[in-house]
N, C-alpha and C. Protein backbone atom coordinates (compact mmCIF):
# COMPACT_ATOMS: atom_id res chain seq x y z
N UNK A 1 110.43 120.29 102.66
CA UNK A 1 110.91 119.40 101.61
C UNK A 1 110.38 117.99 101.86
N UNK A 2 109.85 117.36 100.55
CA UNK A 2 109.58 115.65 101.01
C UNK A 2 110.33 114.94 100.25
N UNK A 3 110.80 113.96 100.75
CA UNK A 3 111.44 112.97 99.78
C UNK A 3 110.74 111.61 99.52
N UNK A 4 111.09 111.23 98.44
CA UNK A 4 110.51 110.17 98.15
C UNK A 4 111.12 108.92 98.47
N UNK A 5 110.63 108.00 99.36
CA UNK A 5 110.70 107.01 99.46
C UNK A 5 110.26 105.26 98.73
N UNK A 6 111.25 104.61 98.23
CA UNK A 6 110.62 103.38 97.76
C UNK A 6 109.90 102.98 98.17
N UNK A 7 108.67 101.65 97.45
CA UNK A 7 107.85 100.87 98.50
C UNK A 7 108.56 99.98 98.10
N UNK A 8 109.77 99.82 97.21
CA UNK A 8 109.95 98.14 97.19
C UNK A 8 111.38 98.45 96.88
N UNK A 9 112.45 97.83 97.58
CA UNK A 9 113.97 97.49 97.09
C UNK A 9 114.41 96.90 96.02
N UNK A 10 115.42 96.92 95.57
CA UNK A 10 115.66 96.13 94.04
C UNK A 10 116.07 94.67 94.78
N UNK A 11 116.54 94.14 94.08
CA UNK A 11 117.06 92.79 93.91
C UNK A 11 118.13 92.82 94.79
N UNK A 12 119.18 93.69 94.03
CA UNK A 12 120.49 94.20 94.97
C UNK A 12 120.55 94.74 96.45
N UNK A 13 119.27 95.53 96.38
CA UNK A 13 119.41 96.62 97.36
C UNK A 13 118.59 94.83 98.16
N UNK A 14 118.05 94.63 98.15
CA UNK A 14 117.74 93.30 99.24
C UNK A 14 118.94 92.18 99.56
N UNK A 15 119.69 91.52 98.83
CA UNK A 15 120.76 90.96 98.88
C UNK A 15 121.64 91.32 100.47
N UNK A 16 122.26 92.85 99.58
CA UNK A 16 122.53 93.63 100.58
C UNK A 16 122.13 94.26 102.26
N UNK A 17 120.94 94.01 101.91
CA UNK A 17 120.36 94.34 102.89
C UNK A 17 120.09 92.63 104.19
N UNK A 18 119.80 91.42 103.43
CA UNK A 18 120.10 90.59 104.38
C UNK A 18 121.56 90.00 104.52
N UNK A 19 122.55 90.62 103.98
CA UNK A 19 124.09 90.58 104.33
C UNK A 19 124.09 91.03 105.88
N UNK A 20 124.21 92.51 105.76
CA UNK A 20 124.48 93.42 106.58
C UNK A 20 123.14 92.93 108.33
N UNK A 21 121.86 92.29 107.90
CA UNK A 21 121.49 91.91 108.96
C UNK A 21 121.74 90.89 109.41
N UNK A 22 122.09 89.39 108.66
CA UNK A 22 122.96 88.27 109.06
C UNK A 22 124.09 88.53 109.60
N UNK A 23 124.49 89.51 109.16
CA UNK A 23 126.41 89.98 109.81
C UNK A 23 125.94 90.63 111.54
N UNK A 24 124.94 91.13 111.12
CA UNK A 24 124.55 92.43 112.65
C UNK A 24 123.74 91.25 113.70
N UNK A 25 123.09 90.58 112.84
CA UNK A 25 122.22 89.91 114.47
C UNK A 25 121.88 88.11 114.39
N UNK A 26 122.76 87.98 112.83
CA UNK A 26 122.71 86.44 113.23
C UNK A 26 121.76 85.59 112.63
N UNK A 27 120.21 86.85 111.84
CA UNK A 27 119.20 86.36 111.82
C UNK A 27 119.36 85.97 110.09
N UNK A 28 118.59 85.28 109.61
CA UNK A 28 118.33 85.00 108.04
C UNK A 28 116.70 85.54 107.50
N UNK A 29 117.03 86.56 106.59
CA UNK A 29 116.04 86.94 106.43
C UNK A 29 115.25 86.48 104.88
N UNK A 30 114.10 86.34 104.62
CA UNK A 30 113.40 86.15 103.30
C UNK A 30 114.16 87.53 102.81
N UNK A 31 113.45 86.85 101.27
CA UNK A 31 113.36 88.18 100.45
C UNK A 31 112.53 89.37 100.68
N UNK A 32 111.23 88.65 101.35
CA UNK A 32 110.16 90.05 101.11
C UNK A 32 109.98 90.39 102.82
N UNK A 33 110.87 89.64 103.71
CA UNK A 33 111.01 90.16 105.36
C UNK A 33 111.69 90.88 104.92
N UNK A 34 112.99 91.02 104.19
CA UNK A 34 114.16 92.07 103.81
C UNK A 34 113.67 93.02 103.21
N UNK A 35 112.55 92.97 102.26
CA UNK A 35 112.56 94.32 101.62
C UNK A 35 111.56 95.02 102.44
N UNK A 36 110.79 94.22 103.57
CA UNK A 36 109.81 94.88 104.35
C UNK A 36 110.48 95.97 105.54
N UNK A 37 111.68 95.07 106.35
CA UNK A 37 112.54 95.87 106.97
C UNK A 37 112.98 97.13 106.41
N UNK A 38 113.70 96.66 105.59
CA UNK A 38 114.67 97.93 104.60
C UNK A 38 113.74 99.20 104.15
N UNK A 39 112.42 99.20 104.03
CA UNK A 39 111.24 99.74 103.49
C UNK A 39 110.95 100.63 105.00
N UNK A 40 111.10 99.74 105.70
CA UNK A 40 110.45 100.57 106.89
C UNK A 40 112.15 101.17 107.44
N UNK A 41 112.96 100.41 106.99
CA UNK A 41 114.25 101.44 108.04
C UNK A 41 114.17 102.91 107.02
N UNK A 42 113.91 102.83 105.80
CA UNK A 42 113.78 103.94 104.69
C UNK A 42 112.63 104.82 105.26
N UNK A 43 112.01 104.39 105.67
CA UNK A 43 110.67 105.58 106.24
C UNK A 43 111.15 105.74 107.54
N UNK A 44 111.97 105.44 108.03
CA UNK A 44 111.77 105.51 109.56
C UNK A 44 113.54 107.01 109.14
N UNK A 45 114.20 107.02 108.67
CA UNK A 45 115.00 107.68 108.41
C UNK A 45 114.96 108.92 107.77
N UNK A 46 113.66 108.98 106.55
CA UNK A 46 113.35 110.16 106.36
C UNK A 46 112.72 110.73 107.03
N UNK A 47 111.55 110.46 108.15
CA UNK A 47 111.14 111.06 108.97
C UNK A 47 111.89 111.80 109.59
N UNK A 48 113.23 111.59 109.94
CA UNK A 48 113.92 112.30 111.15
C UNK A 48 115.30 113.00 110.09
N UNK A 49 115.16 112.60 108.67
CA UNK A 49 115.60 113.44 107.77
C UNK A 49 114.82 114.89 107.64
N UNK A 50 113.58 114.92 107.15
CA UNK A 50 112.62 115.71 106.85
C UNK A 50 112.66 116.72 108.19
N UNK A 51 112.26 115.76 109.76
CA UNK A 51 112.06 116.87 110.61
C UNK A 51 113.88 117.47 111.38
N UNK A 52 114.66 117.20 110.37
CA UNK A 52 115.63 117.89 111.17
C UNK A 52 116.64 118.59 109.94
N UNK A 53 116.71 119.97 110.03
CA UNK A 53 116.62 121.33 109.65
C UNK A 53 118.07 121.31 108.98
N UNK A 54 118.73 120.67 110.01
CA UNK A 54 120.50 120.70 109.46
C UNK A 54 120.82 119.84 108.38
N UNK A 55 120.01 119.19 107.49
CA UNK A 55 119.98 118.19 106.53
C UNK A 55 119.98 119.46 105.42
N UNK A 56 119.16 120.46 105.53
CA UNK A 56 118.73 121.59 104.48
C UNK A 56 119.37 122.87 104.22
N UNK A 57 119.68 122.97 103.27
CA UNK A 57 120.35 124.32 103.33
C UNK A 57 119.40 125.40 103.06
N UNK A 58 119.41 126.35 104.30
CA UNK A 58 118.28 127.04 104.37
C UNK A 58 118.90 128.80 104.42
């Protein structure tokens, strides 16, 4: 199975996304550091979505 991943966050989904990292480490992020992170935590999650079996009903 592949899933599709965004290359780009919405408006919201970035907002959100430098909330939750200002709250976690303090840091202030741009708009397009945030949607670069969030982009890569999204690929970095389906990878280990995709290679692990118990996600699928098989």
């Amino acid at each position: 199975m592949s899933l599709v991943i965004p290359t780009r966050l919405t408006q919201e989904q970035i907002v959100e996304f430098k909330e939750l990292y200002k709250e976690h480490y303090n840091i202030e992020l741009t708009n397009e550091e945030a949607n670069e992170k969030g982009v890569r935590f999204l690929q970095f999650i389906t990878v280990i979505i995709e290679n692990n079996e118990a996600f699928f009903d098989e």
